[in-house]
PDB file of N, CA and C in Angstrom:
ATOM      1  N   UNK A   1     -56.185 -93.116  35.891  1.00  0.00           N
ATOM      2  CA  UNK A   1     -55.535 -93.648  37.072  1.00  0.00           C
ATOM      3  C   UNK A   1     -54.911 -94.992  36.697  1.00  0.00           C
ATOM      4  N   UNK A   2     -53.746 -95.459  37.264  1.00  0.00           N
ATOM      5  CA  UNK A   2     -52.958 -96.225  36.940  1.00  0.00           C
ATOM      6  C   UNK A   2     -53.255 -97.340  37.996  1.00  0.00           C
ATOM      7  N   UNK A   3     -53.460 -98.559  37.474  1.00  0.00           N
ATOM      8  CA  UNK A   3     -53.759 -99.424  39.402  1.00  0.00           C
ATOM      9  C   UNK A   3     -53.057-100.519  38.936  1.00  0.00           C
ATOM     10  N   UNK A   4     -52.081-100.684  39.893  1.00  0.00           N
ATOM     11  CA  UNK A   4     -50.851-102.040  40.240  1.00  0.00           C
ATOM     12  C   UNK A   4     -51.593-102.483  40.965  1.00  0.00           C
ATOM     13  N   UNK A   5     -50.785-104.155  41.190  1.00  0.00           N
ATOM     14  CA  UNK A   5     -50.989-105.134  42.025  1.00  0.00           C
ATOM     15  C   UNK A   5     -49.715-105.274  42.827  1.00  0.00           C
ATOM     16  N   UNK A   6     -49.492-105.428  43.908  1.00  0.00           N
ATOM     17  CA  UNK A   6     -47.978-105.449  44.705  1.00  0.00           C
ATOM     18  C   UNK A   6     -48.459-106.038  45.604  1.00  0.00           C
ATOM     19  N   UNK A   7     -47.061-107.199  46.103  1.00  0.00           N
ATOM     20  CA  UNK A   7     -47.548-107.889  46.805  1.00  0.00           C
ATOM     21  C   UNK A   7     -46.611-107.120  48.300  1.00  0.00           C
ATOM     22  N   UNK A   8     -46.675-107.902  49.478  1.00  0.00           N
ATOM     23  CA  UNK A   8     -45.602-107.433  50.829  1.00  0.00           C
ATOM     24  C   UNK A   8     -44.118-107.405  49.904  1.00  0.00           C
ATOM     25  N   UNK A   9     -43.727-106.306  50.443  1.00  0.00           N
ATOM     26  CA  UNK A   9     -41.855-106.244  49.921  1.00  0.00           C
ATOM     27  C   UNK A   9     -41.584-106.113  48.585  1.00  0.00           C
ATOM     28  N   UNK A  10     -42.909-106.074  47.632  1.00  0.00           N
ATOM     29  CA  UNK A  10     -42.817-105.060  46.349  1.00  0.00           C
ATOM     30  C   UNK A  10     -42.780-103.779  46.223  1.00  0.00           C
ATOM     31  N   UNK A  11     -42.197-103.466  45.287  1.00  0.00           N
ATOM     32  CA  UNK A  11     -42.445-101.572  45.166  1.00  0.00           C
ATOM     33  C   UNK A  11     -42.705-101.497  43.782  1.00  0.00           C
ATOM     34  N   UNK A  12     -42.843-100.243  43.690  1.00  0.00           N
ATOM     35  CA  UNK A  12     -42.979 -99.451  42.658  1.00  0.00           C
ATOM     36  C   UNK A  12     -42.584 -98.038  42.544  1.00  0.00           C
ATOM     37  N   UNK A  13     -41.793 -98.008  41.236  1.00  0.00           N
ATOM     38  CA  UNK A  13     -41.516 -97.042  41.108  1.00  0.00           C
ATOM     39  C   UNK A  13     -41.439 -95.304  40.084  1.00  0.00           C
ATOM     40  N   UNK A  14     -41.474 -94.531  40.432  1.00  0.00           N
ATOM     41  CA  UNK A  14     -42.032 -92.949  39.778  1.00  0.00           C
ATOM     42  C   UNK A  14     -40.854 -92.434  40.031  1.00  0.00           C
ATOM     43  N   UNK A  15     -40.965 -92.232  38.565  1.00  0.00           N
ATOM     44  CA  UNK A  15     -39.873 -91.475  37.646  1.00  0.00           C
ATOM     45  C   UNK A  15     -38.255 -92.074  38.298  1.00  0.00           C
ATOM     46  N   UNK A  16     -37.127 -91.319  38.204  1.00  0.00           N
ATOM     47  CA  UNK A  16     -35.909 -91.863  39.055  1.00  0.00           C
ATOM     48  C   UNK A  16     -36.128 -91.634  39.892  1.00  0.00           C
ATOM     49  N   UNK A  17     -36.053 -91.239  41.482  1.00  0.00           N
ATOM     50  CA  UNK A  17     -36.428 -90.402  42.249  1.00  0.00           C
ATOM     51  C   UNK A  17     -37.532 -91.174  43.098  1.00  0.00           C
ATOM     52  N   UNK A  18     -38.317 -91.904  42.984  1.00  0.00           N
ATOM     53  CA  UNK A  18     -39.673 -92.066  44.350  1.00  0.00           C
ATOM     54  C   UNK A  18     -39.885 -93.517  43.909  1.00  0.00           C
ATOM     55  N   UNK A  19     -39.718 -94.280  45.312  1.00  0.00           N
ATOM     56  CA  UNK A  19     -40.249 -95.545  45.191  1.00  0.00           C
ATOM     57  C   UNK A  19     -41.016 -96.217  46.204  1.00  0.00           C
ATOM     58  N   UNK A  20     -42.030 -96.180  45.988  1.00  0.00           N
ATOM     59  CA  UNK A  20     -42.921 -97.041  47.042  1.00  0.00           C
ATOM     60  C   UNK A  20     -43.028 -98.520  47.173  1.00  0.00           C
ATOM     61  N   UNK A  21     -42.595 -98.752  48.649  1.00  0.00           N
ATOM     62  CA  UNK A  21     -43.066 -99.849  48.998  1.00  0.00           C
ATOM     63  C   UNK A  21     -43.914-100.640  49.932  1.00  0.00           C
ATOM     64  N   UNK A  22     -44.077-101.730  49.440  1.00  0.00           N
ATOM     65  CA  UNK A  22     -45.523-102.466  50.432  1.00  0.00           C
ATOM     66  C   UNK A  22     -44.589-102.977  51.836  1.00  0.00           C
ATOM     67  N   UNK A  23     -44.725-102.182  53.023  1.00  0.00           N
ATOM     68  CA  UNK A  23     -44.378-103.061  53.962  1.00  0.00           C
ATOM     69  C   UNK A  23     -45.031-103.986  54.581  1.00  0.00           C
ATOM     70  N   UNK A  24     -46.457-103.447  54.554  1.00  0.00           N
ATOM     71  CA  UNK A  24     -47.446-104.331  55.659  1.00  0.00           C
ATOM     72  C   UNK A  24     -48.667-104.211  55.169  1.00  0.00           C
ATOM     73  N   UNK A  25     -49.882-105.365  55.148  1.00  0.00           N
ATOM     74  CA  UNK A  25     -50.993-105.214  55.137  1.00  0.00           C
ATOM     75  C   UNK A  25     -51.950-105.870  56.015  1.00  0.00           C
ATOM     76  N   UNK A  26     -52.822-105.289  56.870  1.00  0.00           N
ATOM     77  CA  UNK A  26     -53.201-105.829  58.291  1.00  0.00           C
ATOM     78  C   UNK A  26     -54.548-105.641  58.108  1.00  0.00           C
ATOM     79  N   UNK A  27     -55.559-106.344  57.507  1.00  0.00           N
ATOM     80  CA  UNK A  27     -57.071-106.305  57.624  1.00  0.00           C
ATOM     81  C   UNK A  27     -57.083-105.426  55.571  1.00  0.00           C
ATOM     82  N   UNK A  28     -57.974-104.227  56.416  1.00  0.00           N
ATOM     83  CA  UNK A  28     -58.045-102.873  54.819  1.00  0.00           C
ATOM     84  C   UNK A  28     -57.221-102.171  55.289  1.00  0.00           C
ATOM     85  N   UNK A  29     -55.808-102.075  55.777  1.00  0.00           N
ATOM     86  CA  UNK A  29     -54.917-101.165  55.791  1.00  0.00           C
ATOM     87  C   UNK A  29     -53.461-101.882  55.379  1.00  0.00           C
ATOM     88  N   UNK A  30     -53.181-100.764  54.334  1.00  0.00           N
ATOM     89  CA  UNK A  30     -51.790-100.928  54.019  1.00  0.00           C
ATOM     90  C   UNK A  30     -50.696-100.445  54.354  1.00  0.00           C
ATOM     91  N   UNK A  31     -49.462-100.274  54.830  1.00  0.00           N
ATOM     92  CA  UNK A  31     -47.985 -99.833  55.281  1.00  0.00           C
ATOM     93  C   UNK A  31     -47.248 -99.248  54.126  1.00  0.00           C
ATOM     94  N   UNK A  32     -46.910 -97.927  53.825  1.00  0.00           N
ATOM     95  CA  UNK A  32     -46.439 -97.949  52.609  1.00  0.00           C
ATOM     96  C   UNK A  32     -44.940 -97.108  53.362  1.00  0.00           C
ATOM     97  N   UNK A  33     -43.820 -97.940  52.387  1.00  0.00           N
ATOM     98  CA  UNK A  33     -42.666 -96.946  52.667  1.00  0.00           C
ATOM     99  C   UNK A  33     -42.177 -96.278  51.209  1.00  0.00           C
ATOM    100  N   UNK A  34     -41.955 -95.061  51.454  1.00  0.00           N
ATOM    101  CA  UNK A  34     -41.634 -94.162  50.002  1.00  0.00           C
ATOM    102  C   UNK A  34     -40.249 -93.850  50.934  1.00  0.00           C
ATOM    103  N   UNK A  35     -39.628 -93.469  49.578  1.00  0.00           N
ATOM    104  CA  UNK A  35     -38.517 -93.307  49.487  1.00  0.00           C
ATOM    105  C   UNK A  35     -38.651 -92.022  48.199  1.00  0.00           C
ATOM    106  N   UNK A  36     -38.122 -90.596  48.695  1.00  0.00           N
ATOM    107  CA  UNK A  36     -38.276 -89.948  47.695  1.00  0.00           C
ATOM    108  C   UNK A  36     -37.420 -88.843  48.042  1.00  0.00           C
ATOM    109  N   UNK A  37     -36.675 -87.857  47.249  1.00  0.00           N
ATOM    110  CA  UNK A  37     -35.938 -86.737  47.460  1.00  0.00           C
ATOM    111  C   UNK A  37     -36.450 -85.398  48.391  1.00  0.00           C
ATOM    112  N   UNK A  38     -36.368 -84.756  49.546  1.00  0.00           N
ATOM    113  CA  UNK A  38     -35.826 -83.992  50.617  1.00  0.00           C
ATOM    114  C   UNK A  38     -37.243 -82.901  49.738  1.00  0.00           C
ATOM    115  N   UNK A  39     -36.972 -82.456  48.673  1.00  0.00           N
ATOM    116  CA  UNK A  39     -38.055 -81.506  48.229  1.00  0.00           C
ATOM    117  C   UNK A  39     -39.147 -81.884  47.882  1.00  0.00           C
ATOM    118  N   UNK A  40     -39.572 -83.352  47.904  1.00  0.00           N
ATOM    119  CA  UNK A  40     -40.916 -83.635  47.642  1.00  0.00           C
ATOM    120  C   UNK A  40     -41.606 -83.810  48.315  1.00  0.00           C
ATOM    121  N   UNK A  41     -42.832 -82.885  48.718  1.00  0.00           N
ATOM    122  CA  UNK A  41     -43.992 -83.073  49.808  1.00  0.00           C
ATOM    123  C   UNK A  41     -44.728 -84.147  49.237  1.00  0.00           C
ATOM    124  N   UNK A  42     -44.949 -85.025  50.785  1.00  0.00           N
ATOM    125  CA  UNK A  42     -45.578 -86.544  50.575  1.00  0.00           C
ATOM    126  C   UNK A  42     -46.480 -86.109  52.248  1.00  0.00           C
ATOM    127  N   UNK A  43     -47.739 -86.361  51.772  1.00  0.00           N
ATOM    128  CA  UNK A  43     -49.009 -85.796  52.990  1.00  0.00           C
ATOM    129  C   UNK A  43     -50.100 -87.053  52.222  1.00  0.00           C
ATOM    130  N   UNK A  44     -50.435 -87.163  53.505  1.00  0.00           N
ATOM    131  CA  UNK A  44     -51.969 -87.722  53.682  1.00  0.00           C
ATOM    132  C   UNK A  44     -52.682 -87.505  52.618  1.00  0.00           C
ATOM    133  N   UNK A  45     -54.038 -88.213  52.185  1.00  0.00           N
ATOM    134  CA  UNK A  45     -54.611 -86.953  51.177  1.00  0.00           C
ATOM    135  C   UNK A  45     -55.390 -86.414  52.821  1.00  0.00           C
ATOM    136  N   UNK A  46     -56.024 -86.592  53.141  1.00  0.00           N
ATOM    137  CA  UNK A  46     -56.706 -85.697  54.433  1.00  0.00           C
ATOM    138  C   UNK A  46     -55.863 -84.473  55.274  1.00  0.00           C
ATOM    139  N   UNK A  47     -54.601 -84.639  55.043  1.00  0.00           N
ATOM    140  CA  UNK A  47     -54.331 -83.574  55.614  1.00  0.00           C
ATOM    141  C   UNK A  47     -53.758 -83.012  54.055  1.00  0.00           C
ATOM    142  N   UNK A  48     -53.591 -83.193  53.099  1.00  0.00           N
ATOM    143  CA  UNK A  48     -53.295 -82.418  52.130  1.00  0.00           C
ATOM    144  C   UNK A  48     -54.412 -81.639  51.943  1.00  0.00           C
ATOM    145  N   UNK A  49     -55.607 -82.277  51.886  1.00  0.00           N
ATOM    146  CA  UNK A  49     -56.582 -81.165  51.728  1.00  0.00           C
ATOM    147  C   UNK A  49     -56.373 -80.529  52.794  1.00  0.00           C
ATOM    148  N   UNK A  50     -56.631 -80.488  54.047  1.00  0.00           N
ATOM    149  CA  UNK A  50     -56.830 -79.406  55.370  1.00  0.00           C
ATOM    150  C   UNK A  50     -55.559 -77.996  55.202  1.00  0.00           C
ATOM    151  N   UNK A  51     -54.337 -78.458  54.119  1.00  0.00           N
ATOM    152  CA  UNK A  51     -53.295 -77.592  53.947  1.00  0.00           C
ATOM    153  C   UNK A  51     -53.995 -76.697  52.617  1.00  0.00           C
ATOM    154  N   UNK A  52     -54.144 -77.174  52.149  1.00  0.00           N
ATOM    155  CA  UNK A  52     -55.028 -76.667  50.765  1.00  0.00           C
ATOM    156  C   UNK A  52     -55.734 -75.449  51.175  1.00  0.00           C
ATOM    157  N   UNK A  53     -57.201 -75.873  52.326  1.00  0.00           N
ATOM    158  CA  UNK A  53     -57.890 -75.206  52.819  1.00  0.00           C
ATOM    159  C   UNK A  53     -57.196 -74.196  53.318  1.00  0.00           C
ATOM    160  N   UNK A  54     -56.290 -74.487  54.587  1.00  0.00           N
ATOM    161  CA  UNK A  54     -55.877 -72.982  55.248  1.00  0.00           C
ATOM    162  C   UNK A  54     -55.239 -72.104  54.345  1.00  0.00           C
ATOM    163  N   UNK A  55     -54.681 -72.577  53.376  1.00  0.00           N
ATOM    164  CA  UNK A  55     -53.879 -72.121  52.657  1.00  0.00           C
ATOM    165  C   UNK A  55     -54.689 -70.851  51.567  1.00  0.00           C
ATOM    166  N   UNK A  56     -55.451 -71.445  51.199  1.00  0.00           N
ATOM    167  CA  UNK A  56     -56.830 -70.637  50.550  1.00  0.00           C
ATOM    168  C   UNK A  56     -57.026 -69.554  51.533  1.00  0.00           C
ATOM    169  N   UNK A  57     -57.249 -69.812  52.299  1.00  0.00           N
ATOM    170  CA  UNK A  57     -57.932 -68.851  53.807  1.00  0.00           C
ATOM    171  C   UNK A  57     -57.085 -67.958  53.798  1.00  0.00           C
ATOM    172  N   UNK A  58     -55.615 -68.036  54.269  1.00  0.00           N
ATOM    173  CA  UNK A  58     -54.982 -67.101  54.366  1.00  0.00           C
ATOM    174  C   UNK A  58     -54.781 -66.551  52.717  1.00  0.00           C
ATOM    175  N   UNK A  59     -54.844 -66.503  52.225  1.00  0.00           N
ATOM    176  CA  UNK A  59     -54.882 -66.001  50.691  1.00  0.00           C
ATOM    177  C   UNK A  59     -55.949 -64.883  50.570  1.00  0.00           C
ATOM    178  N   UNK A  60     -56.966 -65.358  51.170  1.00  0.00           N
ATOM    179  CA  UNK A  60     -57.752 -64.831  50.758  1.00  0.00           C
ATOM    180  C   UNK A  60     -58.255 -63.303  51.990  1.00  0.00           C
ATOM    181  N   UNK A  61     -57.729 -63.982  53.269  1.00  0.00           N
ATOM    182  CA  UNK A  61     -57.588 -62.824  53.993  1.00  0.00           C
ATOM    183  C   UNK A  61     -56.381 -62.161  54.142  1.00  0.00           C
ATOM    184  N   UNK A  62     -55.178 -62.116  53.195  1.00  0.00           N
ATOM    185  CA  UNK A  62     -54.560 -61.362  52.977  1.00  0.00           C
ATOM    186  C   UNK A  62     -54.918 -60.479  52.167  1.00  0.00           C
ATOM    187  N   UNK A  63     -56.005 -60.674  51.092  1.00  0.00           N
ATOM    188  CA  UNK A  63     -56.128 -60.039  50.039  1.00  0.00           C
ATOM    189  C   UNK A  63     -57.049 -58.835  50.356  1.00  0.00           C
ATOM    190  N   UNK A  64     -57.870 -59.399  51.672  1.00  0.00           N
ATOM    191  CA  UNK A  64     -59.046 -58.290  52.404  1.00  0.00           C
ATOM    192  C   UNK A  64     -57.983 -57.663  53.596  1.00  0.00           C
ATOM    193  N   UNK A  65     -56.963 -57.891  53.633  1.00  0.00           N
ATOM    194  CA  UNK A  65     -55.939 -57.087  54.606  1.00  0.00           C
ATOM    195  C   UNK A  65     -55.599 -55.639  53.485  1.00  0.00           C
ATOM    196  N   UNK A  66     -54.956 -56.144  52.451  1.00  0.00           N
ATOM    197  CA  UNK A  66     -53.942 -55.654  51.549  1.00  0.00           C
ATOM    198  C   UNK A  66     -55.038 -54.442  51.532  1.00  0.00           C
ATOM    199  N   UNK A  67     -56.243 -54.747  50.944  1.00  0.00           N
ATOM    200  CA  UNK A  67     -57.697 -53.842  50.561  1.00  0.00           C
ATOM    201  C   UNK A  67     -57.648 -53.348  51.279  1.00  0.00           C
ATOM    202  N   UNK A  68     -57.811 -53.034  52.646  1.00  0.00           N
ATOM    203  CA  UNK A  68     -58.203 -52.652  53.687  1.00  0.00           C
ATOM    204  C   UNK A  68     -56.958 -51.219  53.902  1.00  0.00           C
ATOM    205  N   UNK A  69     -55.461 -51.724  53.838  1.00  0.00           N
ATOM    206  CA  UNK A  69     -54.202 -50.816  53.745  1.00  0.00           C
ATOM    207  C   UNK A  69     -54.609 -49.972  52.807  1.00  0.00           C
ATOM    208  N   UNK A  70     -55.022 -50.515  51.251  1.00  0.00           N
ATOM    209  CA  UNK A  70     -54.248 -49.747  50.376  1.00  0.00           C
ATOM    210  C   UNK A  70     -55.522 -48.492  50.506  1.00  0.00           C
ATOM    211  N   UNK A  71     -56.874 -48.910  51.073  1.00  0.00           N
ATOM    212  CA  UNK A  71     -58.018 -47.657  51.498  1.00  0.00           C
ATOM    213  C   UNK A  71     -57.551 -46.738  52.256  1.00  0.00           C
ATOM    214  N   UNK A  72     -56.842 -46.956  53.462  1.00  0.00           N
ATOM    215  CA  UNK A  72     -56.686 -46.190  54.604  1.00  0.00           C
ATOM    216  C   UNK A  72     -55.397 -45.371  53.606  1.00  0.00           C
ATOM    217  N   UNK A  73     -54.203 -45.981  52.764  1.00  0.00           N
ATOM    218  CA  UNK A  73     -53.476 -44.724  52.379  1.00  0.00           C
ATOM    219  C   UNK A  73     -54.194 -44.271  51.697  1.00  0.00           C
ATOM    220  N   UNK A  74     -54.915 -44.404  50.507  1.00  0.00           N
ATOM    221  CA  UNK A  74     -55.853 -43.283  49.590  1.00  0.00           C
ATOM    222  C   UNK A  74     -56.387 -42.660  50.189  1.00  0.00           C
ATOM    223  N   UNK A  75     -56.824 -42.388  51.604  1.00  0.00           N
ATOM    224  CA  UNK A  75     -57.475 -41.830  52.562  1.00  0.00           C
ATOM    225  C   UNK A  75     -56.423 -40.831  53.378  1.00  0.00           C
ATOM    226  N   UNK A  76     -54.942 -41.266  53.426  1.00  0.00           N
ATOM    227  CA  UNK A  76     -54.131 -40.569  53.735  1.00  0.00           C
ATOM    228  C   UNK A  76     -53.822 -40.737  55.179  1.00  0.00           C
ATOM    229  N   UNK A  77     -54.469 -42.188  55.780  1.00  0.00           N
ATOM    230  CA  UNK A  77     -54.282 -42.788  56.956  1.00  0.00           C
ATOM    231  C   UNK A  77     -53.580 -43.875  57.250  1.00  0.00           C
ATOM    232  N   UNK A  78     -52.682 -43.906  57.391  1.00  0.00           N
ATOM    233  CA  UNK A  78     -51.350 -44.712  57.045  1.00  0.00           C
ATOM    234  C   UNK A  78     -51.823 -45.757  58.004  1.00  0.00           C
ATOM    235  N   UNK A  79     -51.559 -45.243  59.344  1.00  0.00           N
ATOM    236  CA  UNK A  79     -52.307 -46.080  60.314  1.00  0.00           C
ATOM    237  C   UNK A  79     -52.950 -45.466  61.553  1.00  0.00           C
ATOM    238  N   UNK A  80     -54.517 -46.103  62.271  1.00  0.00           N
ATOM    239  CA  UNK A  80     -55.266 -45.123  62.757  1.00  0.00           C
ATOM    240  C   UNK A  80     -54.394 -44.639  63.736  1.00  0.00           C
ATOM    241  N   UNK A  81     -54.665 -43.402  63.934  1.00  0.00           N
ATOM    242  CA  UNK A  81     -53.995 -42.670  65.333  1.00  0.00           C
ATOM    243  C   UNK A  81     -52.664 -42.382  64.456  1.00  0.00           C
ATOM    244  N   UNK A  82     -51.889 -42.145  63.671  1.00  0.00           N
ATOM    245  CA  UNK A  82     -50.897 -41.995  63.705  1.00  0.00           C
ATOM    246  C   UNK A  82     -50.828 -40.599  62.934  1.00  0.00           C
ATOM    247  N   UNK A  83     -50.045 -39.849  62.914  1.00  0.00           N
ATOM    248  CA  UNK A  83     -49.742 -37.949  62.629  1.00  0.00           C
ATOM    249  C   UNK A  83     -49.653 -37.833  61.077  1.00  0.00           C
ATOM    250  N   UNK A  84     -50.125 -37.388  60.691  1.00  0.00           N
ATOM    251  CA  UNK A  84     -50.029 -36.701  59.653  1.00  0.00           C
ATOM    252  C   UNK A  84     -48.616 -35.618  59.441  1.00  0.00           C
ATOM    253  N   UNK A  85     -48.020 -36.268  58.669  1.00  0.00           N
ATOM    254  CA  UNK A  85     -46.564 -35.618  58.354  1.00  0.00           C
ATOM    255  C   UNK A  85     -46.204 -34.546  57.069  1.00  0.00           C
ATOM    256  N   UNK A  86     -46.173 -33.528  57.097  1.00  0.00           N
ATOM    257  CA  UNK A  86     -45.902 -32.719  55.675  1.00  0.00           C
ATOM    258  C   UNK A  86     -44.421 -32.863  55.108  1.00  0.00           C
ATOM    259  N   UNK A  87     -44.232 -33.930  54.266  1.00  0.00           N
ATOM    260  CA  UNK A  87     -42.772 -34.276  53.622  1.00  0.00           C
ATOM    261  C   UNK A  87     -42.171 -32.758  53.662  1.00  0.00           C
ATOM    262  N   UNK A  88     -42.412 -31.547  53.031  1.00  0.00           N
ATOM    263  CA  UNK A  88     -41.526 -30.566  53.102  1.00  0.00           C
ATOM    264  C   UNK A  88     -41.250 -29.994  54.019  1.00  0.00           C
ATOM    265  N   UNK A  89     -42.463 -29.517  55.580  1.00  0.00           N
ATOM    266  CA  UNK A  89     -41.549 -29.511  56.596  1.00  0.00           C
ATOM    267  C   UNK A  89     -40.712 -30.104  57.040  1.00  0.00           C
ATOM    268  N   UNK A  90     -40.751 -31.573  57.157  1.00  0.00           N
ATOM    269  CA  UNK A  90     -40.188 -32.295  57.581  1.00  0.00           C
ATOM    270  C   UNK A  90     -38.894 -31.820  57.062  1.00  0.00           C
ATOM    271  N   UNK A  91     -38.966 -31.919  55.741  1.00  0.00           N
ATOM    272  CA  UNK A  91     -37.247 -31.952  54.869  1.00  0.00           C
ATOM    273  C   UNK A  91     -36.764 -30.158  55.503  1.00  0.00           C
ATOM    274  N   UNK A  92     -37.995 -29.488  55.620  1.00  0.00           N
ATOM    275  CA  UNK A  92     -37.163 -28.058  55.712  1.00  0.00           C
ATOM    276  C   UNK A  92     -36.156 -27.586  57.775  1.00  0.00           C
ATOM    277  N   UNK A  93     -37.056 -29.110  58.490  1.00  0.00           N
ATOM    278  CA  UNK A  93     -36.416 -28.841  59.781  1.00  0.00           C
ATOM    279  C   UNK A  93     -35.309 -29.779  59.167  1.00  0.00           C
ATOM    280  N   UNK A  94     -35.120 -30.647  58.808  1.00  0.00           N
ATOM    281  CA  UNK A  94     -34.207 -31.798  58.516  1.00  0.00           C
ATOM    282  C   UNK A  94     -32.492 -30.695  58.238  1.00  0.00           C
ATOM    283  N   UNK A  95     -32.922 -29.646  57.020  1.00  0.00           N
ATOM    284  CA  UNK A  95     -32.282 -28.645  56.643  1.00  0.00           C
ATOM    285  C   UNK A  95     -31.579 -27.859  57.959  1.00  0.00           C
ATOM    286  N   UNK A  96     -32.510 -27.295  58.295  1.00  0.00           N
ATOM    287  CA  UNK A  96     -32.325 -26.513  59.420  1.00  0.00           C
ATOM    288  C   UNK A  96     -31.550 -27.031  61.029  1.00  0.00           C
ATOM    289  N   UNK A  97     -31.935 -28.056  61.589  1.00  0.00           N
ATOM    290  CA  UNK A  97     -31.069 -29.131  62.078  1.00  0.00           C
ATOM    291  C   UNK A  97     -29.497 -29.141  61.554  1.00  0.00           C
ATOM    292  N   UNK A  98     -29.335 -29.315  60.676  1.00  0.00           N
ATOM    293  CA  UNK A  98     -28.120 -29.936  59.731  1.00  0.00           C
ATOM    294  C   UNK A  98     -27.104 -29.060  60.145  1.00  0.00           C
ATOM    295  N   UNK A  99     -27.739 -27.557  59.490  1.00  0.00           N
ATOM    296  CA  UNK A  99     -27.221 -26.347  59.341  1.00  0.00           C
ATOM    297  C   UNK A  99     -26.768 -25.706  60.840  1.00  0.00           C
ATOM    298  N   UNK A 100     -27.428 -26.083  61.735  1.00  0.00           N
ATOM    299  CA  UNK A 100     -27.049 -25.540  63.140  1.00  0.00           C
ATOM    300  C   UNK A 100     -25.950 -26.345  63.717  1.00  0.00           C
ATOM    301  N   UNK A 101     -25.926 -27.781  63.141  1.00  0.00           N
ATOM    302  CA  UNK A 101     -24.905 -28.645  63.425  1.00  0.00           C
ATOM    303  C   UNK A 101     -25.561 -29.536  64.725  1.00  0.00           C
ATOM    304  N   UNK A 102     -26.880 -29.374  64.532  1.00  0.00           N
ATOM    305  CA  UNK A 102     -28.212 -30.365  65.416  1.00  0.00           C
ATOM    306  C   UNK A 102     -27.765 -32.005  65.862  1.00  0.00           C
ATOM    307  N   UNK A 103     -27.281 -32.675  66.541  1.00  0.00           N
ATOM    308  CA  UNK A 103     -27.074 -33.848  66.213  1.00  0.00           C
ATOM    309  C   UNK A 103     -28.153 -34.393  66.163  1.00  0.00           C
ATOM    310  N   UNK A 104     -29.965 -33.825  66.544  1.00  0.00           N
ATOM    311  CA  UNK A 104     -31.089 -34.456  66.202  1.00  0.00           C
ATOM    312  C   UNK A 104     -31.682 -35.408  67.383  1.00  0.00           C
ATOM    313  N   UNK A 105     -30.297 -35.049  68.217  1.00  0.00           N
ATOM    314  CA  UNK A 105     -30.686 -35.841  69.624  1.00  0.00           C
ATOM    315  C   UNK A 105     -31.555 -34.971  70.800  1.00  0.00           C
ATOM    316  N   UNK A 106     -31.860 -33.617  70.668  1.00  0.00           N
ATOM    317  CA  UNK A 106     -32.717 -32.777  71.201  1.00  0.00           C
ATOM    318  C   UNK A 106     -31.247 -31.801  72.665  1.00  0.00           C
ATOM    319  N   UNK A 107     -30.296 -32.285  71.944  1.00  0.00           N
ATOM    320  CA  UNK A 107     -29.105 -31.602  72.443  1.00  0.00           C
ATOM    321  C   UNK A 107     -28.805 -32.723  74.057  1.00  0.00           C
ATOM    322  N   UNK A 108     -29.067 -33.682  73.723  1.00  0.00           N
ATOM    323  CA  UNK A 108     -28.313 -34.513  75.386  1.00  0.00           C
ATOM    324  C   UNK A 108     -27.350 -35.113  74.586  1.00  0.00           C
ATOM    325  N   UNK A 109     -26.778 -34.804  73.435  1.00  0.00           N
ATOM    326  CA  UNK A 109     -25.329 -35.474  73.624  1.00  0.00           C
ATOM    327  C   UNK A 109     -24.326 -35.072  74.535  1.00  0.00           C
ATOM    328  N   UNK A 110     -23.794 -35.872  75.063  1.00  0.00           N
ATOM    329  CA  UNK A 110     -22.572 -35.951  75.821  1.00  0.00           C
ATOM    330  C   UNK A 110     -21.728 -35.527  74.700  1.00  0.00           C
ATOM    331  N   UNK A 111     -20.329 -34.353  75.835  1.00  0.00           N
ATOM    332  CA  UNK A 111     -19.611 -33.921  74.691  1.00  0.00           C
ATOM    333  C   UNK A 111     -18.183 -35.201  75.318  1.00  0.00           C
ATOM    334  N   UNK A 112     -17.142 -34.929  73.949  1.00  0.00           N
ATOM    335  CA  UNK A 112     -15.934 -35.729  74.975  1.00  0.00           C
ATOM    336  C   UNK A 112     -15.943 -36.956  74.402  1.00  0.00           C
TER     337      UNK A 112
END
């Protein structure tokens, strides 16, 4: 760890790009103004950790989501309640439809 001394209306500065300065110091608290480019996240450390945390969380219950999907298709349950489809009927009415000149709308097209 690197530790400066700065007084009010000093800065310091990281890399080209980020410069901190001392605006204010009032008791044990300091005022800091940074100055740094549009893509650099600058957080608390207290709420950097609390982002950390959720961030983990959802990671990790995506990963017991994903598990959870990829069981139900090996199982051949895409999602509960939902029909069980045989790809080749399907494709053989798809055929058959086509061939009658079906528009697939159950025949309420409007003609005209």
């Amino acid at each position: 760890m690197l530790i400066l001394t700065r007084k009010l209306g000093e800065s310091v500065t990281i890399g080209d790009d980020i410069k901190i300065t001392i605006l204010g110091v009032r008791g044990r608290q300091v005022r800091l103004g940074i100055i740094a480019p549009q893509k650099v996240t600058i957080h608390r450390e207290e709420i950097y950790f609390k982002i950390q945390e959720e961030n983990k969380r959802a990671v990790d219950s995506t990963v017991e989501e994903v598990s959870k999907i990829a069981t139900m298709i090996r199982k051949g349950n895409a999602e509960p309640g939902a029909k069980k489809t045989d790809p080749e009927v399907s494709e053989a009415t798809r055929s058959r439809d086509t061939k009658k000149g079906s528009s697939g709308d159950g025949g309420t097209r409007a003609k005209g």
